[in-house]
PDB file of N, CA and C in Angstrom:
ATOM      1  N   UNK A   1       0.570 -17.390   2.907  1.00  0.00           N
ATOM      2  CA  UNK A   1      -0.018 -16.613   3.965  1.00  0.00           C
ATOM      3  C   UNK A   1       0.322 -15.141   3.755  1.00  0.00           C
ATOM      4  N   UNK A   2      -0.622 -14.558   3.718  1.00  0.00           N
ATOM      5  CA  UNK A   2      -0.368 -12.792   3.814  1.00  0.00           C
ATOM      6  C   UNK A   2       0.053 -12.004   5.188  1.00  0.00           C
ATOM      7  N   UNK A   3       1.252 -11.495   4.673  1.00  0.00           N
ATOM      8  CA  UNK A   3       2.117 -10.908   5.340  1.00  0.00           C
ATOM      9  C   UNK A   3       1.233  -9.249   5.950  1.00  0.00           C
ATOM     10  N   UNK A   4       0.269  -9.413   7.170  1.00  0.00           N
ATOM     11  CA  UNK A   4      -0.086  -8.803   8.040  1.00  0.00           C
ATOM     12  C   UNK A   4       0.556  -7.434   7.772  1.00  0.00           C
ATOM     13  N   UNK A   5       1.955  -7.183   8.404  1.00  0.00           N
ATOM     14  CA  UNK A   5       2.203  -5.710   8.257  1.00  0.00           C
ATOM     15  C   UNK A   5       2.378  -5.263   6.926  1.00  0.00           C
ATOM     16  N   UNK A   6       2.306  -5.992   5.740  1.00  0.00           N
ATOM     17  CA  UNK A   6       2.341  -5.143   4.796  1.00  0.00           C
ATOM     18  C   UNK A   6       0.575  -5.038   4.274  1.00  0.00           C
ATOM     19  N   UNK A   7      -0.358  -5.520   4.816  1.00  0.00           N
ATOM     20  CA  UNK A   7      -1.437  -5.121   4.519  1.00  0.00           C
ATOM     21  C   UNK A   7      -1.938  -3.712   5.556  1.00  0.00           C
ATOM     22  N   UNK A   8      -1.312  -3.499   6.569  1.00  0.00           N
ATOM     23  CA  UNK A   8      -1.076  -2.428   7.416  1.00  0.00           C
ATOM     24  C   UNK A   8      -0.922  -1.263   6.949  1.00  0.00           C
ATOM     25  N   UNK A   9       0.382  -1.460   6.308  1.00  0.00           N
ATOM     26  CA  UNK A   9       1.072  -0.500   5.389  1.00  0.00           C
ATOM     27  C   UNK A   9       0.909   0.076   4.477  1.00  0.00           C
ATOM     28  N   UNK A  10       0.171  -0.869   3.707  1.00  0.00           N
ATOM     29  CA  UNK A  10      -0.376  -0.733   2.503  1.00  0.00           C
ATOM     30  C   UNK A  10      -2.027   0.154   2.927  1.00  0.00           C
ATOM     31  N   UNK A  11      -2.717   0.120   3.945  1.00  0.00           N
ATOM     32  CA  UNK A  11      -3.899   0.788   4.383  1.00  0.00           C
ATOM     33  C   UNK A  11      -3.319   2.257   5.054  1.00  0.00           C
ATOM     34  N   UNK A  12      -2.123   2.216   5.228  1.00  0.00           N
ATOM     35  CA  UNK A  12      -1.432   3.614   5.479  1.00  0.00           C
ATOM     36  C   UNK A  12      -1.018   4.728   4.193  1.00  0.00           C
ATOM     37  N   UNK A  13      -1.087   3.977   3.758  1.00  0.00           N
ATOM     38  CA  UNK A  13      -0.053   4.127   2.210  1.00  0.00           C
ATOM     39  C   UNK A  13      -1.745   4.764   1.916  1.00  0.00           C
ATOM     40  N   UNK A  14      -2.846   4.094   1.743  1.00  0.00           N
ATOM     41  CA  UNK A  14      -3.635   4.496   0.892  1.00  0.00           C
ATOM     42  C   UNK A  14      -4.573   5.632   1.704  1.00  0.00           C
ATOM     43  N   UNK A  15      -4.908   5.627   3.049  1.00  0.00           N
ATOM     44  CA  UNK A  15      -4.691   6.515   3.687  1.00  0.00           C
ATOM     45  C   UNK A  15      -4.399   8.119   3.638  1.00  0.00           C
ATOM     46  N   UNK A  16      -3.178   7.542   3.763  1.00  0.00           N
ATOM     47  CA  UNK A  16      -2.250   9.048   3.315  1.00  0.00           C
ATOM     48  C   UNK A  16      -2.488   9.632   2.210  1.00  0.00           C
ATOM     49  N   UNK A  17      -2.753   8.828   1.010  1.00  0.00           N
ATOM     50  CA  UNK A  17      -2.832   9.460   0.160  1.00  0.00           C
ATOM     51  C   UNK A  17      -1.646   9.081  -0.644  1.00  0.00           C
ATOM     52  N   UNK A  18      -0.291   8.632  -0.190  1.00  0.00           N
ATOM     53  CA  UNK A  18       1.180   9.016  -0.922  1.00  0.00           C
ATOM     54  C   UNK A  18       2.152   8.344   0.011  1.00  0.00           C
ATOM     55  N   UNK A  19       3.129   8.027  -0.507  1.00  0.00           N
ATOM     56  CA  UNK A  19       3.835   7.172   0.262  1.00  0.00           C
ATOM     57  C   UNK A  19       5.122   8.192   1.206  1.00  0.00           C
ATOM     58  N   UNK A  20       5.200   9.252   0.435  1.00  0.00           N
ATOM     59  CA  UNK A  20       5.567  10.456   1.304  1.00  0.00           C
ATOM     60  C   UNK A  20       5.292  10.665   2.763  1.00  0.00           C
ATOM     61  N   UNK A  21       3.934  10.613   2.451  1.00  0.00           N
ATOM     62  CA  UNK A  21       3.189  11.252   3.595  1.00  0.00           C
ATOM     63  C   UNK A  21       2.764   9.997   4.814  1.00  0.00           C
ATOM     64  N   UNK A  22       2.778   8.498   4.257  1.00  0.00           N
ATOM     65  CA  UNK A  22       2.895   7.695   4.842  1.00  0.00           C
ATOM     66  C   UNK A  22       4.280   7.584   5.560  1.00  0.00           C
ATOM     67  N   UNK A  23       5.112   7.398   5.098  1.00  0.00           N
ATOM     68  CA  UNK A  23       6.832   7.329   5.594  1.00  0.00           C
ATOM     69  C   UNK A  23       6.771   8.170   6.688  1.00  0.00           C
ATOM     70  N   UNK A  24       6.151   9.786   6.430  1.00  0.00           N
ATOM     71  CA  UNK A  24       6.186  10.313   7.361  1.00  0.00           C
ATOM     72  C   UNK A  24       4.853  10.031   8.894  1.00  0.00           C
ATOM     73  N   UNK A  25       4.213   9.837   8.589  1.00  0.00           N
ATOM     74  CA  UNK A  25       3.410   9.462   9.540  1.00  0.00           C
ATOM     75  C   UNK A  25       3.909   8.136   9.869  1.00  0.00           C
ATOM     76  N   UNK A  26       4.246   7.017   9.564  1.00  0.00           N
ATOM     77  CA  UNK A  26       4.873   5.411  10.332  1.00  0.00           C
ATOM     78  C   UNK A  26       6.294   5.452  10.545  1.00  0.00           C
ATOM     79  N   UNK A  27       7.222   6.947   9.887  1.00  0.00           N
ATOM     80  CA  UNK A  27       8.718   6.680  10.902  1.00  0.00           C
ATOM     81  C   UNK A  27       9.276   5.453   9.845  1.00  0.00           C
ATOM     82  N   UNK A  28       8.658   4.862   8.845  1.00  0.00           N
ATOM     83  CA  UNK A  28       9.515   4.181   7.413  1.00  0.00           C
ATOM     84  C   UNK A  28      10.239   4.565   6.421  1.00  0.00           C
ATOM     85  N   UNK A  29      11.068   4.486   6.231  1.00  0.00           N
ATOM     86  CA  UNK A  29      11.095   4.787   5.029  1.00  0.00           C
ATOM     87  C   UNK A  29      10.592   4.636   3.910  1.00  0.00           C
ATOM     88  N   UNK A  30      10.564   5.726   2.700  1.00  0.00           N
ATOM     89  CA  UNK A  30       9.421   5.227   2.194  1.00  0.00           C
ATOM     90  C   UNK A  30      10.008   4.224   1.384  1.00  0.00           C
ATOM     91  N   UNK A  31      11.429   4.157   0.938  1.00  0.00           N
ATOM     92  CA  UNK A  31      11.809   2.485   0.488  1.00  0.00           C
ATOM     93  C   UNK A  31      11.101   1.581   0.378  1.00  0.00           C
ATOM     94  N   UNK A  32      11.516   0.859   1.808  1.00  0.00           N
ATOM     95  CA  UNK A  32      11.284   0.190   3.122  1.00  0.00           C
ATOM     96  C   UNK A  32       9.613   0.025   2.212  1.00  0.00           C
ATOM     97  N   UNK A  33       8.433   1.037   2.368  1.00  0.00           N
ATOM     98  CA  UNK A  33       6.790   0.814   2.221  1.00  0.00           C
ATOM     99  C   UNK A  33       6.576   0.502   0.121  1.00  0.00           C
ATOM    100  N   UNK A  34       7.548   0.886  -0.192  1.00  0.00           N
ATOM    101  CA  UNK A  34       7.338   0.633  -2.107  1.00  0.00           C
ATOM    102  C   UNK A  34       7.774  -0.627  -1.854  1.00  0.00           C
ATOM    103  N   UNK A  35       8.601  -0.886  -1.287  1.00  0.00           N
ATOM    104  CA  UNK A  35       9.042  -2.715  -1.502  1.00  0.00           C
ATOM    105  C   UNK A  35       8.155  -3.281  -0.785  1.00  0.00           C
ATOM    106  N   UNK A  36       7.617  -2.815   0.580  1.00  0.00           N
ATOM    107  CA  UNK A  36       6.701  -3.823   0.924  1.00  0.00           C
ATOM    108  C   UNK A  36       5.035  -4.304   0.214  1.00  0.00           C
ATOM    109  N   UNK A  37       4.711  -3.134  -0.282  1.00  0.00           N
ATOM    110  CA  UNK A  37       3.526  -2.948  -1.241  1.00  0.00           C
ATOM    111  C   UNK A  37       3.938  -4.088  -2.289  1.00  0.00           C
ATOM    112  N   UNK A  38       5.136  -3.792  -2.982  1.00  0.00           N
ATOM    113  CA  UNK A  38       5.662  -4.588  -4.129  1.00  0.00           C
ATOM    114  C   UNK A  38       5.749  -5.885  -3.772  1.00  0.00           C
ATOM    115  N   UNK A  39       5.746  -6.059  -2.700  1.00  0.00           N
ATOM    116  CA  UNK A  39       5.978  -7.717  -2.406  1.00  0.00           C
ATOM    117  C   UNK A  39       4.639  -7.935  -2.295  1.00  0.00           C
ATOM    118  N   UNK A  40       3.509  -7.672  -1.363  1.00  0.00           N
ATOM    119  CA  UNK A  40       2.572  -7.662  -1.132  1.00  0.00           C
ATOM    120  C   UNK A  40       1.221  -7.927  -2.458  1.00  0.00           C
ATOM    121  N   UNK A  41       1.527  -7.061  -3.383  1.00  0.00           N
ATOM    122  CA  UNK A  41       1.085  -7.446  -5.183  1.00  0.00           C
ATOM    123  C   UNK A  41       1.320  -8.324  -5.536  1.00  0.00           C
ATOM    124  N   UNK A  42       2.998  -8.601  -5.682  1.00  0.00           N
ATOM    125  CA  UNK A  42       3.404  -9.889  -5.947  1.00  0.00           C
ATOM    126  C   UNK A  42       2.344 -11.275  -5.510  1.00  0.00           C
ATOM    127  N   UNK A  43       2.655 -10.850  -4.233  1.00  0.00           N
ATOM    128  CA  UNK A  43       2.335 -12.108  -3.181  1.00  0.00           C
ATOM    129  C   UNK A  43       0.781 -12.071  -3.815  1.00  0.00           C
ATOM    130  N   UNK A  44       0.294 -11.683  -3.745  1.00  0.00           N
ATOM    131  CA  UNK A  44      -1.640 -11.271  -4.205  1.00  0.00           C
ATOM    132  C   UNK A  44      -1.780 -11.489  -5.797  1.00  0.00           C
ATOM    133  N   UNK A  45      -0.925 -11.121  -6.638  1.00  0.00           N
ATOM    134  CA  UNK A  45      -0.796 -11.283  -8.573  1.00  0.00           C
ATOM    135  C   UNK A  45      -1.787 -10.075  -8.913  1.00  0.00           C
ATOM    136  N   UNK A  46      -1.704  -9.545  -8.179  1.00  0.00           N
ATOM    137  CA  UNK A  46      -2.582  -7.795  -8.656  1.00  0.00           C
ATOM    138  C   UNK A  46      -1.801  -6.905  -8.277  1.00  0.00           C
ATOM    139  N   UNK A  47      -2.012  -6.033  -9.230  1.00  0.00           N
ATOM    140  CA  UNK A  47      -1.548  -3.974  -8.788  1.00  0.00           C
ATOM    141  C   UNK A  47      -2.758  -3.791  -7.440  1.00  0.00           C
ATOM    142  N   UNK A  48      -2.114  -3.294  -6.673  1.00  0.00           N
ATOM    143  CA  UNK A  48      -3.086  -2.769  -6.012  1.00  0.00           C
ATOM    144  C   UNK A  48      -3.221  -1.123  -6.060  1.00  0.00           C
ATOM    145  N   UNK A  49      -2.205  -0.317  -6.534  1.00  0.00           N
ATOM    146  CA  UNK A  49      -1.979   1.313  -6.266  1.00  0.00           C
ATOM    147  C   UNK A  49      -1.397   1.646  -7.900  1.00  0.00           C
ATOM    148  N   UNK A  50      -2.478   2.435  -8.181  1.00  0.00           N
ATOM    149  CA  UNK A  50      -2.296   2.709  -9.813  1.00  0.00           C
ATOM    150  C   UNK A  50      -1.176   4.259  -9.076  1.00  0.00           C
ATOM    151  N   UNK A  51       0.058   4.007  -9.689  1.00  0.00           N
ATOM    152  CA  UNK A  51       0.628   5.301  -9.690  1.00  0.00           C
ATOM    153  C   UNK A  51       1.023   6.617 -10.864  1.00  0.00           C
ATOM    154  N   UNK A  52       1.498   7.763 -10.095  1.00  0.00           N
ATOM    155  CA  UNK A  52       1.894   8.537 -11.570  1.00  0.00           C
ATOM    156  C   UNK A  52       2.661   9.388 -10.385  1.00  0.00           C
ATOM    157  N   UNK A  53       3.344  10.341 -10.918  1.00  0.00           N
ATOM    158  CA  UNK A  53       4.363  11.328 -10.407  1.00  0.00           C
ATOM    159  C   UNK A  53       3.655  12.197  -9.362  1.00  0.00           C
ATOM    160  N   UNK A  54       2.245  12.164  -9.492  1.00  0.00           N
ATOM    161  CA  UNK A  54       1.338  13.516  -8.460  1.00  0.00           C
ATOM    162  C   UNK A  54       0.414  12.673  -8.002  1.00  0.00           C
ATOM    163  N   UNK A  55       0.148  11.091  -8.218  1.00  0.00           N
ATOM    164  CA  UNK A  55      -0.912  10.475  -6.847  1.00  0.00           C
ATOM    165  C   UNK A  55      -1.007   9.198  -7.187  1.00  0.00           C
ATOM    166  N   UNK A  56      -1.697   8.659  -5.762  1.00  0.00           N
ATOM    167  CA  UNK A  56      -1.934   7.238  -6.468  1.00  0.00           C
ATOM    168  C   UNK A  56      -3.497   7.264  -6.008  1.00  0.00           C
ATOM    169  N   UNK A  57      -3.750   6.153  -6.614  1.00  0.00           N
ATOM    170  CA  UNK A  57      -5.287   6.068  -6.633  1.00  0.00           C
ATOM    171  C   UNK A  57      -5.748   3.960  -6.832  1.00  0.00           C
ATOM    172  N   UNK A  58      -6.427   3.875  -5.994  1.00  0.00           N
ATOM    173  CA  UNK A  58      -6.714   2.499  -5.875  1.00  0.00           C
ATOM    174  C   UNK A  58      -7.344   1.518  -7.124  1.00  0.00           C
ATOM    175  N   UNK A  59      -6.476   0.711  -7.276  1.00  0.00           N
ATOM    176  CA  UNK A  59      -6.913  -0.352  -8.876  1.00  0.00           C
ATOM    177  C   UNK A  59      -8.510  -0.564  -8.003  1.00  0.00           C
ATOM    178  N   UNK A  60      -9.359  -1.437  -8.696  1.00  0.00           N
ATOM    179  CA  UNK A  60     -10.647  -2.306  -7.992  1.00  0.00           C
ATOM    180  C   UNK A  60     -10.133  -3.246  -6.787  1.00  0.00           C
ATOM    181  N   UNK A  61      -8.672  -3.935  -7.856  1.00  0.00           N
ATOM    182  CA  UNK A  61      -8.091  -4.881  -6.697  1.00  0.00           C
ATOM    183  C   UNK A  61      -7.901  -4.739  -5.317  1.00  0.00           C
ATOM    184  N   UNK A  62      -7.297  -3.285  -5.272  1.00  0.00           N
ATOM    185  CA  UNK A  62      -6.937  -2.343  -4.388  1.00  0.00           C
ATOM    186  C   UNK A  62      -7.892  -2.064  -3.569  1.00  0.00           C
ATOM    187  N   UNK A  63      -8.997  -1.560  -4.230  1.00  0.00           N
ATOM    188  CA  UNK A  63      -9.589  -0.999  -2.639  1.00  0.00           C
ATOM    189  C   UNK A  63     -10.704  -2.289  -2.612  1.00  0.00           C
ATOM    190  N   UNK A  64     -10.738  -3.353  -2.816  1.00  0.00           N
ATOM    191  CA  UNK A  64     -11.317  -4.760  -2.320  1.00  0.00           C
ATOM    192  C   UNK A  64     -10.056  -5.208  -0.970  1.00  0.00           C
ATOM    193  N   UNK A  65      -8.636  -5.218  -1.529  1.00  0.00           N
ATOM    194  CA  UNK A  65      -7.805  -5.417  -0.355  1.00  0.00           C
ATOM    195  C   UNK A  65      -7.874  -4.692   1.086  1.00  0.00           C
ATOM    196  N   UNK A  66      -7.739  -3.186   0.645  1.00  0.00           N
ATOM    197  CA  UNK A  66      -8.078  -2.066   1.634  1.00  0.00           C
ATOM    198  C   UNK A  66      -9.418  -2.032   2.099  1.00  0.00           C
ATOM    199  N   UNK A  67     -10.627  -2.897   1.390  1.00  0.00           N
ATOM    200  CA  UNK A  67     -11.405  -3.042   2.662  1.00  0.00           C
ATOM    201  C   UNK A  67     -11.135  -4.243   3.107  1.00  0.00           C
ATOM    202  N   UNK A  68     -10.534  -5.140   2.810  1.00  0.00           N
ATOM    203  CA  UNK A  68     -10.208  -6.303   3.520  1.00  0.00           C
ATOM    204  C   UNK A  68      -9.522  -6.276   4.536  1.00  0.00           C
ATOM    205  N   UNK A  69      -8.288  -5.132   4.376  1.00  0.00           N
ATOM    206  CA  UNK A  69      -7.289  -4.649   5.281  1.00  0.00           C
ATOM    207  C   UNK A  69      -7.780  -3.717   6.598  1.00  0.00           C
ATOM    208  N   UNK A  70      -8.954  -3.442   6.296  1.00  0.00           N
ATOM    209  CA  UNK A  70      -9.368  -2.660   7.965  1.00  0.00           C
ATOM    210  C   UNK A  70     -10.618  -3.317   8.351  1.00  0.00           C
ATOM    211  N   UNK A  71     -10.888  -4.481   7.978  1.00  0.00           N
ATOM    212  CA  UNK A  71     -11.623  -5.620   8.931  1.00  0.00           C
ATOM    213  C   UNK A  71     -10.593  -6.698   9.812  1.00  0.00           C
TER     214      UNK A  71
END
């Protein structure tokens, strides 16, 4: 079963833009939102957030979840 608030989180996360800017807008740490994403992939067997040092940007997997995640 998929764990609800981390598909939340994960639509915040992508959102924002950055997990920075998420942490700061949900009061998380951003720890706390990389591990939950990370579990959340896991849990799913896909990347969902292609990263690099200046952004992330959504795999296919990813933004199929993230529209799954705001229905």
């Amino acid at each position: 079963m998929l764990d609800i608030n981390a598909m939340l989180l994960f639509a915040r996360v992508v959102i924002a833009q950055s997990y920075t800017q998420a942490a700061k807008n949900t009061g998380i740490p951003k720890s706390t939102l990389s591990r939950k994403i990370a579990q959340l992939e896991k849990q799913l067997d896909v990347r969902l957030l292609q990263r690099n040092s200046r952004a992330i940007s959504l795999t296919e997997e990813g933004r199929q979840v993230y529209e799954r995640a705001l229905t």
